[in-house]
Protein backbone atom coordinates (compact mmCIF):
# COMPACT_ATOMS: atom_id res chain seq x y z
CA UNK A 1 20.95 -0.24 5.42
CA UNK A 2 16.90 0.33 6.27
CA UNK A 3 14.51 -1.63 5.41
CA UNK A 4 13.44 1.38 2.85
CA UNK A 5 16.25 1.23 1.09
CA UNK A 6 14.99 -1.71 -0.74
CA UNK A 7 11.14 0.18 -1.69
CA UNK A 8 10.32 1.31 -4.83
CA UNK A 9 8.33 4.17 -6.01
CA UNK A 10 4.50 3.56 -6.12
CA UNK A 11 1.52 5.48 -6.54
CA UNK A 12 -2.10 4.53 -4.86
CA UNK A 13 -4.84 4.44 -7.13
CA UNK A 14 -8.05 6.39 -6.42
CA UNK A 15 -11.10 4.42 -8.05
CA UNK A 16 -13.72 7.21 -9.53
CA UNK A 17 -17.02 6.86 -10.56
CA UNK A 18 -19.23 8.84 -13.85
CA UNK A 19 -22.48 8.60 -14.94
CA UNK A 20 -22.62 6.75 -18.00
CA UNK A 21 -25.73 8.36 -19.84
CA UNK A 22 -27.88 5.63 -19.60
CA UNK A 23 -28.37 5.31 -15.81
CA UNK A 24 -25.12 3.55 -14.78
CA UNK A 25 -22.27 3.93 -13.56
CA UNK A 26 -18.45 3.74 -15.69
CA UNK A 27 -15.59 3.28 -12.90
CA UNK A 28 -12.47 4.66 -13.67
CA UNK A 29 -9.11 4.55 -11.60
CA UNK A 30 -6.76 7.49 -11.14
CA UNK A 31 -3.30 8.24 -9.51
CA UNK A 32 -3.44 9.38 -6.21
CA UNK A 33 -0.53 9.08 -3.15
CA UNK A 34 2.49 8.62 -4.07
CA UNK A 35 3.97 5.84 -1.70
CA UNK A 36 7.27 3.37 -1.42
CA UNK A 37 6.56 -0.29 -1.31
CA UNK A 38 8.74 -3.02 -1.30
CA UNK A 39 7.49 -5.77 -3.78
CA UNK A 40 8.14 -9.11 -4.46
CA UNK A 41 6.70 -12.29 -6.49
CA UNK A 42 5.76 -14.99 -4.43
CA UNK A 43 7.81 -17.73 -5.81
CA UNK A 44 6.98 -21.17 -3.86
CA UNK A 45 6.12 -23.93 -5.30
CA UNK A 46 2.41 -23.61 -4.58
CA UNK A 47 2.28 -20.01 -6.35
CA UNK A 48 4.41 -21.74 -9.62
CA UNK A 49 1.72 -24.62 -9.25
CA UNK A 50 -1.31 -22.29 -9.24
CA UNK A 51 -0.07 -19.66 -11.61
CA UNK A 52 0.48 -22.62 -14.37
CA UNK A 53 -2.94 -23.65 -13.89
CA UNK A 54 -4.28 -20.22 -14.63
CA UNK A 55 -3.78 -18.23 -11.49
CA UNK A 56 -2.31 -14.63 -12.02
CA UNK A 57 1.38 -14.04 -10.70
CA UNK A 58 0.81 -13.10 -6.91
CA UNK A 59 3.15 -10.72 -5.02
CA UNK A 60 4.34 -9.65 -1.38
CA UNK A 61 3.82 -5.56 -1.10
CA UNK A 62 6.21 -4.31 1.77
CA UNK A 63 5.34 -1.39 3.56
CA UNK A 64 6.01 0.63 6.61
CA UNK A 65 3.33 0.50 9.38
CA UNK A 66 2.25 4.17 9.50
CA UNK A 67 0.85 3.09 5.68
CA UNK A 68 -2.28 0.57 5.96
CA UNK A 69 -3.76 -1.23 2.71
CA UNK A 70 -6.86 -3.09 2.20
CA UNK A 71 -8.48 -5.89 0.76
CA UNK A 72 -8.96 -4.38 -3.25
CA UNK A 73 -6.98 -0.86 -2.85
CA UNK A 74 -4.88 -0.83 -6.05
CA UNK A 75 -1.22 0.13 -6.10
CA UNK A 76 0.87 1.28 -9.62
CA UNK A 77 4.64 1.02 -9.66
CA UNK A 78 5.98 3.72 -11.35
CA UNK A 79 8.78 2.34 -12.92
CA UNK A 80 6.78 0.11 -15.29
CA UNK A 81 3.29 0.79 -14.60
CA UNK A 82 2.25 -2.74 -13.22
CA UNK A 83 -0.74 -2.34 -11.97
CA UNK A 84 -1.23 -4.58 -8.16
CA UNK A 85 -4.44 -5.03 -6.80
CA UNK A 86 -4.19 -6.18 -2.66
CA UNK A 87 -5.84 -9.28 -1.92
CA UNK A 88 -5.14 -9.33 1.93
CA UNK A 89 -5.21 -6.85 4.58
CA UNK A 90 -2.13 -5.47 5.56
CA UNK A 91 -3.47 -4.32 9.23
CA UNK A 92 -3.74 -8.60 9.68
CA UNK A 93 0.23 -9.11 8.77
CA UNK A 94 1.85 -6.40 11.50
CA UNK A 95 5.16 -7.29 12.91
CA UNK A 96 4.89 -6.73 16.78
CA UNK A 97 5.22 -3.72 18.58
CA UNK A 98 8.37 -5.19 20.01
CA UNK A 99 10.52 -6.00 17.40
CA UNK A 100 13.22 -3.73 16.15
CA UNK A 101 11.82 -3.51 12.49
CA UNK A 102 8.53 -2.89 12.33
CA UNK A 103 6.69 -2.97 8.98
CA UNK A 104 3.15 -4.54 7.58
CA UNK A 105 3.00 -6.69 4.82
CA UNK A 106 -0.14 -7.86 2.19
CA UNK A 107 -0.70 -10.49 -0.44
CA UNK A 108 -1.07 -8.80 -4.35
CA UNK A 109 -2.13 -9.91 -7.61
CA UNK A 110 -1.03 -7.99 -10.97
CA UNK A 111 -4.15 -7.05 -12.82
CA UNK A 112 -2.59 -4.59 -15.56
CA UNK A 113 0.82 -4.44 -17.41
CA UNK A 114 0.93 -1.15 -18.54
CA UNK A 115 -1.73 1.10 -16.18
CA UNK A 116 -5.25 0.05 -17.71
CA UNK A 117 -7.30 -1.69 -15.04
């Protein structure tokens, strides 16, 4: 088994910005790449702690090195639209160019349930 074998269809979200008729700007987010991630909730006992006090659900998003995410790129899984927006830089979590399995890894937070941001 790969480590793929465990990722699960994603697609990147492209932020876009409109005029909103009064001089400003409306943002707007819209599917882009499609991409496999592997993604898991962060479960320790300081995450439980923090999300009871009021601190969204925070995730671990898997992916292979040739795929680089930044600090507020937004990911949607496809299965059940969860929207993820990064909070850490994947390029700083980089396994080394020794090991056997390489892959990067970033810290998430879940902003939307069903697509909206």
């Amino acid at each position: 088994m790969a480590l793929t074998d465990f990722f699960t269809a994603c697609v990147m979200l492209d932020k876009r910005t409109a005029s909103d008729g009064f001089g400003g700007v409306v943002e707007t987010w819209a599917d882009g790449a499609e991409i496999r991630l592997g993604i898991t909730r962060v479960s320790s006992t300081e995450a439980r702690i923090a999300y009871q006090s009021g601190t969204r659900e925070m995730f671990t998003l898997v992916m292979l090195p040739t795929l680089t995410l930044g600090q507020n790129d937004r990911v949607k899984r496809i299965k059940d639209g969860k929207v993820f927006r990064v909070t850490s830089d994947s390029r700083d979590m980089t396994t080394p160019e020794a090991a056997q399995m390489q892959f990067r890894q970033c810290d998430a937070e879940v902003i939307a349930l069903d697509g909206r941001t």
